[in-house]
Protein backbone atom coordinates (compact mmCIF):
# COMPACT_ATOMS: atom_id res chain seq x y z
CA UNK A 1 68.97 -23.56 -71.76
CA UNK A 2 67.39 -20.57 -72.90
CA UNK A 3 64.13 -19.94 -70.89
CA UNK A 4 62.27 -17.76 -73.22
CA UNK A 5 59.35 -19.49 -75.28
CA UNK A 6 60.49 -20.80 -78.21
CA UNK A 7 58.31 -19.43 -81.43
CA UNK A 8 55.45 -21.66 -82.29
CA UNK A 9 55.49 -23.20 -78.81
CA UNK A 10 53.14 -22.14 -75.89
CA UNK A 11 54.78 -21.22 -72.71
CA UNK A 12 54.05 -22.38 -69.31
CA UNK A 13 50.49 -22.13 -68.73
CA UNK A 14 49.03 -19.36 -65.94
CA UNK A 15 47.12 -20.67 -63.16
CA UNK A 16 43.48 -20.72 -63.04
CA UNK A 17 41.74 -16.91 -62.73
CA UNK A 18 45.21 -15.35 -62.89
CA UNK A 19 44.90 -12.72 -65.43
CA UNK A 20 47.54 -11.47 -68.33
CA UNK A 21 50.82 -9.99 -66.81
CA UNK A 22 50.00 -11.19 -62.85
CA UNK A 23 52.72 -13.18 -61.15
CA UNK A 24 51.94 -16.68 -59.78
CA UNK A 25 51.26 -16.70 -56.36
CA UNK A 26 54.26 -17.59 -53.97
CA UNK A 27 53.60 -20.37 -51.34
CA UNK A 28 54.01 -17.14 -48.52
CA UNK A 29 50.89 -15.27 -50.41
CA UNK A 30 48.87 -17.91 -51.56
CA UNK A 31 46.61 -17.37 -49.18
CA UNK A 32 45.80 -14.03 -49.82
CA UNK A 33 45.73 -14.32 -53.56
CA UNK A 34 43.19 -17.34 -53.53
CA UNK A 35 39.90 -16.46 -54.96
CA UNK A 36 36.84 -16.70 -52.65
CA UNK A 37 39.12 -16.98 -49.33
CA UNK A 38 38.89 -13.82 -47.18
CA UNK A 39 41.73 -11.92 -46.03
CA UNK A 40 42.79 -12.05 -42.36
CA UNK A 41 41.24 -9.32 -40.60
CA UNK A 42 43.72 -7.25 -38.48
CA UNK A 43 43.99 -7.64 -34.97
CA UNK A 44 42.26 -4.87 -32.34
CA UNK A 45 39.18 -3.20 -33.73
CA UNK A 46 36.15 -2.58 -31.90
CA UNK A 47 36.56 -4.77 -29.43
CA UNK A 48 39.99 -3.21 -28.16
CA UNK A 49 38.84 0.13 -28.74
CA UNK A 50 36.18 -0.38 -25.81
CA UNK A 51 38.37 -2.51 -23.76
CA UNK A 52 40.84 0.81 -24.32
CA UNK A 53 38.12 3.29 -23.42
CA UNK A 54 36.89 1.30 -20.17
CA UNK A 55 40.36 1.21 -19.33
CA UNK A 56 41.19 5.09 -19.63
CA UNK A 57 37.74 5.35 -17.42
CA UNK A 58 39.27 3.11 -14.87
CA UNK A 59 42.38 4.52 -14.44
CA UNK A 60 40.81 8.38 -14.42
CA UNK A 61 38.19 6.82 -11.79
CA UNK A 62 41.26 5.79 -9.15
CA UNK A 63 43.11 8.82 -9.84
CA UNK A 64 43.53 9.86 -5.31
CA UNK A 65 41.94 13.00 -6.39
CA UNK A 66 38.59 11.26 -7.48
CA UNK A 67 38.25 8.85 -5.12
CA UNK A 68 38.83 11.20 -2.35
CA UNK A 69 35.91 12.94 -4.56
CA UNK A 70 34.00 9.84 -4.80
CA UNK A 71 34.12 9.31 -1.08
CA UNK A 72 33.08 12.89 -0.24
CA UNK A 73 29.89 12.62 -2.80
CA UNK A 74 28.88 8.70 -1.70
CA UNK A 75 28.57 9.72 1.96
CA UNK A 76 26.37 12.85 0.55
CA UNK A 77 24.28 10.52 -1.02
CA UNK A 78 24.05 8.59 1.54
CA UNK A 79 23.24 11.45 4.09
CA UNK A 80 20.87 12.60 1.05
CA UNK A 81 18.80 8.99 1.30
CA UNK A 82 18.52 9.19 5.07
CA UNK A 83 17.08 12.15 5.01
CA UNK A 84 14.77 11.27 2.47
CA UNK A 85 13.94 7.85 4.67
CA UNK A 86 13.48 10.09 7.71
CA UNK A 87 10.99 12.84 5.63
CA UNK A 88 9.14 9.44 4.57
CA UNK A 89 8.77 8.41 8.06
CA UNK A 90 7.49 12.31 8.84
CA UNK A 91 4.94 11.87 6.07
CA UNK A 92 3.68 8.96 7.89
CA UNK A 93 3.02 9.91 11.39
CA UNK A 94 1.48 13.56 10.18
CA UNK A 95 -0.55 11.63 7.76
CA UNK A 96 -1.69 9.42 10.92
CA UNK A 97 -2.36 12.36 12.89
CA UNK A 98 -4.39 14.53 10.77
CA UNK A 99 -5.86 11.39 10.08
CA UNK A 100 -6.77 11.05 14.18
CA UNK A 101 -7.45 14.65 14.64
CA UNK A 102 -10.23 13.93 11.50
CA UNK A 103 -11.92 10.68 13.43
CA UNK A 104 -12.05 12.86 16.79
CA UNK A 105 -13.76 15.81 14.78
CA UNK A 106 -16.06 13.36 13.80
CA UNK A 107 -16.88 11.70 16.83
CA UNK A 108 -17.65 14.73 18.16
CA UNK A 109 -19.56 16.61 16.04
CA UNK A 110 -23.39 17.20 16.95
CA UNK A 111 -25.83 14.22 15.89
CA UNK A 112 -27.75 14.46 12.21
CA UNK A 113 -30.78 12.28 11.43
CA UNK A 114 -29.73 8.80 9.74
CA UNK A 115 -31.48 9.54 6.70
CA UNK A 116 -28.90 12.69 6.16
CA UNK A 117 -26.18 10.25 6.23
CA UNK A 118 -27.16 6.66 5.44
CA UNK A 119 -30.07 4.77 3.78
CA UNK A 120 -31.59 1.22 3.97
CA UNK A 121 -29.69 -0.86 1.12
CA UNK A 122 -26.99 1.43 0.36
CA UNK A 123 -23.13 1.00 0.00
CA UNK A 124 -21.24 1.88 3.76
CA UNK A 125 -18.36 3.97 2.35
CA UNK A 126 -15.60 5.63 4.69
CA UNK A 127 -17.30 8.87 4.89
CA UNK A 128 -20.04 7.59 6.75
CA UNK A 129 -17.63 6.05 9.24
CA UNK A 130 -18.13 7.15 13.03
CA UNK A 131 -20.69 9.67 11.54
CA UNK A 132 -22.61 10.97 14.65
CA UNK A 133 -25.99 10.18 14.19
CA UNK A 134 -29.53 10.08 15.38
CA UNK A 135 -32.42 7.84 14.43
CA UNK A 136 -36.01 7.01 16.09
CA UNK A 137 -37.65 3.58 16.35
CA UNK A 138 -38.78 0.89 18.63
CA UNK A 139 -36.67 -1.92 19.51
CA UNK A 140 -37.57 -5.74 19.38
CA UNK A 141 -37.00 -7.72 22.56
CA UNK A 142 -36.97 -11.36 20.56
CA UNK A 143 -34.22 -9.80 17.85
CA UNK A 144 -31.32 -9.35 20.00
CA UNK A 145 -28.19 -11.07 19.76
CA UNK A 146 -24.49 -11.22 21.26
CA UNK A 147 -21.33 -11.10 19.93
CA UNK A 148 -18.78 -12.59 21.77
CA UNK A 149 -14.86 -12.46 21.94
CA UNK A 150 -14.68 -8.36 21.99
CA UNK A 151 -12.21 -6.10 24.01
CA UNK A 152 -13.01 -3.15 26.04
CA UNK A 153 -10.59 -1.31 28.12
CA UNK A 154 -8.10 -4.97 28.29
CA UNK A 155 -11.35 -6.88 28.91
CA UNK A 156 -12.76 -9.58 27.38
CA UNK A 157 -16.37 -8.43 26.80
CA UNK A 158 -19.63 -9.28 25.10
CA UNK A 159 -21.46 -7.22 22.86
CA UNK A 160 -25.33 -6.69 22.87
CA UNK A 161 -27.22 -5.98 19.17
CA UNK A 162 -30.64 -5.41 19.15
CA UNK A 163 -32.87 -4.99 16.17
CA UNK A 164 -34.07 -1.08 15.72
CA UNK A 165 -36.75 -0.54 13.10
CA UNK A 166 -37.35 3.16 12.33
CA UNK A 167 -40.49 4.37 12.75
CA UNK A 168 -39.72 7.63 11.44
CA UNK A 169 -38.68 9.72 8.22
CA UNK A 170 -38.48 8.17 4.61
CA UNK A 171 -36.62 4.91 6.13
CA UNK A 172 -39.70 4.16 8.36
CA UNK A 173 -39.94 0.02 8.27
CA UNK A 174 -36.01 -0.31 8.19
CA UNK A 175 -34.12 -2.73 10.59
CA UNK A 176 -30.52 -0.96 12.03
CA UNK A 177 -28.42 -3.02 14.11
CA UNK A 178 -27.29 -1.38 17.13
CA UNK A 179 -24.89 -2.26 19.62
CA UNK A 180 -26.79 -1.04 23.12
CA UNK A 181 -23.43 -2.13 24.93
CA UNK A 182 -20.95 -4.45 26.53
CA UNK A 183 -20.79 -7.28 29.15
CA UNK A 184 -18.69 -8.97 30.75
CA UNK A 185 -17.63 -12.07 28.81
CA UNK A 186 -17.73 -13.95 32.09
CA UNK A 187 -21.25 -12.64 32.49
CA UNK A 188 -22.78 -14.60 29.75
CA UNK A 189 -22.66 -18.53 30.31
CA UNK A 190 -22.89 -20.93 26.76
CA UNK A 191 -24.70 -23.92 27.49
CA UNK A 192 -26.27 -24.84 24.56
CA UNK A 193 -27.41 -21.28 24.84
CA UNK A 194 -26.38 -17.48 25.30
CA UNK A 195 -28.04 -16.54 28.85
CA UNK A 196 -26.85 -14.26 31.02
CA UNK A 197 -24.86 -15.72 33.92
CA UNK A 198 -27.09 -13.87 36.70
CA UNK A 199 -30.05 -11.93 37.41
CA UNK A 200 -27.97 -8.76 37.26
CA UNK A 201 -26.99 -9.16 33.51
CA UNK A 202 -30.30 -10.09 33.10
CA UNK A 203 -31.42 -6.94 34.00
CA UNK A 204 -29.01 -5.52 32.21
CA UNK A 205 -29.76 -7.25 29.03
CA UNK A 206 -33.20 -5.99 29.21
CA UNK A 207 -34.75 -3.98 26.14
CA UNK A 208 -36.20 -1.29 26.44
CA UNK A 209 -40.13 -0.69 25.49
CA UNK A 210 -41.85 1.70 23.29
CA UNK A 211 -40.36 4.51 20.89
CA UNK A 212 -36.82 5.33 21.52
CA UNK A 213 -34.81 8.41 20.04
CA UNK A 214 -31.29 6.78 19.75
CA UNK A 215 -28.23 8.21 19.25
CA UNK A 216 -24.64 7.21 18.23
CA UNK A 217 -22.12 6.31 16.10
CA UNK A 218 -21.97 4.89 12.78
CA UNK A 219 -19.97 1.75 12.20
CA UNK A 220 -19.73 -0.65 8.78
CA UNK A 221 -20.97 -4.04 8.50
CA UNK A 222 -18.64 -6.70 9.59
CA UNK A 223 -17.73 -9.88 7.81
CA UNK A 224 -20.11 -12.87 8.49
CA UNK A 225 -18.10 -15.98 10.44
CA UNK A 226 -19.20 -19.13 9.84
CA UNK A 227 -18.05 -21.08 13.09
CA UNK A 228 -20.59 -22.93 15.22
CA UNK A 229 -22.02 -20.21 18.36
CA UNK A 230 -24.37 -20.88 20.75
CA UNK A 231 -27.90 -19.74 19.80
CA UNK A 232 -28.75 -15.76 20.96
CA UNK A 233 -24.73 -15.58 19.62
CA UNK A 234 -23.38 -14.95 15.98
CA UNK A 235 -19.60 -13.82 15.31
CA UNK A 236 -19.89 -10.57 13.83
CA UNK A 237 -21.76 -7.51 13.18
CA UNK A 238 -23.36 -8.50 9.99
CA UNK A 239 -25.68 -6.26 8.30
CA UNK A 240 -26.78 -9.24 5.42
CA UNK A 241 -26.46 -12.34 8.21
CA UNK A 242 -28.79 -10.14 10.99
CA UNK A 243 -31.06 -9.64 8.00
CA UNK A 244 -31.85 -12.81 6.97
CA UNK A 245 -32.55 -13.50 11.15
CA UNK A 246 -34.66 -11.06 11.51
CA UNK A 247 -35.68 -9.22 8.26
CA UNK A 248 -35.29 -6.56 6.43
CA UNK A 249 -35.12 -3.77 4.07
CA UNK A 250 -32.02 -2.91 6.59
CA UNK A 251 -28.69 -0.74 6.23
CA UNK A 252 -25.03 -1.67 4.70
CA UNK A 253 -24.05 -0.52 9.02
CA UNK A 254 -24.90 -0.69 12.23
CA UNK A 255 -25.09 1.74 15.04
CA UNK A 256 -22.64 2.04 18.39
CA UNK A 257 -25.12 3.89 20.85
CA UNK A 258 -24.03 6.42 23.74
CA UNK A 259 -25.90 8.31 26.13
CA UNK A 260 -26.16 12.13 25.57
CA UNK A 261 -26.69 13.99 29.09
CA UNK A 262 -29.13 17.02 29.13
CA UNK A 263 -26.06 19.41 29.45
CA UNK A 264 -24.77 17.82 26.23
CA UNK A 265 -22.27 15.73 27.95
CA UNK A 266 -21.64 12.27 26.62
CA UNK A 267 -22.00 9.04 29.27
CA UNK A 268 -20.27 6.01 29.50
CA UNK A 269 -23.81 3.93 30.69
CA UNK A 270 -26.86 3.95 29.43
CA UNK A 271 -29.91 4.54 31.59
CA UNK A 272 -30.94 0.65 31.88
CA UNK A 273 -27.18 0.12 33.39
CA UNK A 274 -25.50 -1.53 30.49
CA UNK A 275 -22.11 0.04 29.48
CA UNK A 276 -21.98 1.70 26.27
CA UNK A 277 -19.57 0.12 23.79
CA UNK A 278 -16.32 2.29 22.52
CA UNK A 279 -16.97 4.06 19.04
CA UNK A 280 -16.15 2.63 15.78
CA UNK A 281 -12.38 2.69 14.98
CA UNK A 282 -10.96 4.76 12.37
CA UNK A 283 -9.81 2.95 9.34
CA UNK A 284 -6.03 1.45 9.09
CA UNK A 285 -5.48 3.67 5.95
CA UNK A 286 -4.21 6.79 6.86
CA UNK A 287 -2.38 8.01 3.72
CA UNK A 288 0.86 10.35 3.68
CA UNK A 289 1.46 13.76 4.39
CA UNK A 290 1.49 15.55 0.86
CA UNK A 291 4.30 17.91 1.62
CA UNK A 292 6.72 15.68 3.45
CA UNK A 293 6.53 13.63 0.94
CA UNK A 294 7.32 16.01 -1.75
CA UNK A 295 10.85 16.58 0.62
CA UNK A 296 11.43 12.65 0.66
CA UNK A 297 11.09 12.93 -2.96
CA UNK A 298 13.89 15.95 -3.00
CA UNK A 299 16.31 14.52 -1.11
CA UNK A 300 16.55 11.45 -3.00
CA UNK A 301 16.53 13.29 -5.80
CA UNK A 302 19.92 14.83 -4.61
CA UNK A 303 21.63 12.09 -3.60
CA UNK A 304 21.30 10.54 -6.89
CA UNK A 305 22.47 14.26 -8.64
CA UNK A 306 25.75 13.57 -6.26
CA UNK A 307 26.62 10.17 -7.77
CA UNK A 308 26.08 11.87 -11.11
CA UNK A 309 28.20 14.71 -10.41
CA UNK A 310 31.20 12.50 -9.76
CA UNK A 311 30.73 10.29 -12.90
CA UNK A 312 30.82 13.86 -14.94
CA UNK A 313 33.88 14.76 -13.49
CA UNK A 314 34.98 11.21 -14.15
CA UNK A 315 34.50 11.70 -18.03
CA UNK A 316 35.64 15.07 -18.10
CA UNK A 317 38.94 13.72 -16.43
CA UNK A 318 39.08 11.27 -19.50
CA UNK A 319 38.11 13.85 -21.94
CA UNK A 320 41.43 16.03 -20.35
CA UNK A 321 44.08 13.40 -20.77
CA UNK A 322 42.85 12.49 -24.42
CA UNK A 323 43.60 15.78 -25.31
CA UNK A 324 46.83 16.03 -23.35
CA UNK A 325 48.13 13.32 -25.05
CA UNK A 326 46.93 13.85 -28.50
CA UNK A 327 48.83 17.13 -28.26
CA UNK A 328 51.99 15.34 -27.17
């Protein structure tokens, strides 16, 4: 049978959205020539082309000649962060030093008045530490306390505070705490009571009259304890807790005393017989030493520049063989 159209009769009709002269879609294509249905997208892309650039990294990274690089640069680095570790531990112990050599300058440096230095309700900052000072006032014989559970020298001692009040310069009428010495722990019994133990510490513990010109050094206030003491004993060296005993205005420290002979020699005992206490300690914080610090800095800084180095050469490798084989 003849398959054209016949006149007057319509011929097969197209599919839907085919237009005039398209061929109907074959069962093999009629997925791609459906309207609204996306067309399969081809395999690889992005995806592969990072999977194929971490690859050509790879294989350029385990080339022998860049490990053996690799190797070389790694223990550099690591030499590099040792030394930096070992400049760090340099800045340290010069930082502690100069900080030592600072407290001893102090220490020994000739006495100023109080009022140069420190005044009655005040802030104690860490300049005023171990300052050597000197101050002038009578001490009170019923405001003395001790302090118990001190070392001296690997002994278990007992300090003794007695209330100064300055009866000279613009702080006239201030109370300063001052630690006139040590004890023996032993020598101090606490029944009930802080007393000396015997007639000897007694004697010892006995404050001396009229005006006194004191000297020492200066040492901040201590943190109150709140445990239960025997009366005549408290726990620290408190500048607000001895002030509410025994009044006030009084200063944010307190005063470690020493003896100065008349050839300007210092002495370990004071003239009544009781053993001077050991001068404030310098503070824990003793900072870093400014240029050994700048080195630790360096050589960490070159270490890292080694690792660096080898990932360049890494990426140039990879750069090398692109071109190598684009020009094949």
């Amino acid at each position: 049978m003849d398959p054209r159209p016949v006149a007057g009769r319509p011929g097969p009709a197209a599919p839907d959205g085919a237009g005039a002269g398209e061929a109907p879609a074959r069962d093999g294509d009629r997925e791609a020539h459906v309207p609204g249905v996306a067309a399969r997208a081809p395999r690889g892309g992005r995806g592969a082309r990072m999977t194929g650039q971490r690859s050509d990294y790879l294989r350029a990274a385990l080339t022998p000649r860049l490990i053996g690089i690799f190797v070389l640069l790694l223990a550099a680095a690591v030499v590099c962060v040792r030394l930096g570790a070992w400049q760090l531990d340099r800045a340290a112990i010069r930082g502690a030093a100069k900080a030592e050599a600072a407290h001893a300058a102090t220490l020994a440096a000739d006495p100023v008045p109080l009022a140069d230095v420190l005044q009655p309700q005040t802030t104690f900052t860490a300049k005023e530490l171990a300052r050597t000072v000197e101050v002038t006032g009578t001490y009170r014989a019923d405001q003395q306390v001790l302090v118990p559970g001190r070392e001296v020298d690997g002994h278990p001692a007992t300090l003794v505070v007695t209330a100064l009040w300055v009866s000279e310069g613009p702080d006239a009428g201030a109370m300063l705490p001052v630690v006139r010495g040590w004890v023996p722990a032993e020598a101090i019994r606490t029944d009930g009571r802080a007393e000396p133990a015997d007639a000897a510490t007694a004697a010892l513990l006995r404050v001396p009259d009229g005006v006194q010109r004191v000297t020492g050094h200066l040492g901040a206030s201590e943190v109150a304890e709140s445990g239960a003491y025997p009366e005549g004993m408290v726990g620290a060296i408190s500048s607000a807790q001895l002030a509410n005993l025994w009044g006030g205005p009084t200063f944010s420290g307190y005063l470690v005393e020493f003896t100065e002979n008349p050839d300007g020699t210092r002495s370990a005992v004071a003239p009544t017989g009781l053993s001077h206490a050991p001068p404030p300690a310098m503070a824990q914080e003793t900072g870093l030493n400014i240029q050994n610090l700048a080195y630790a800095v360096e050589w960490v800084i070159f270490g890292g520049f080694a690792l660096v180095l080898w990932w360049r050469m890494v990426r140039d490798e990879v750069i090398y063989r692109r071109e190598e084989a684009a020009l094949a």
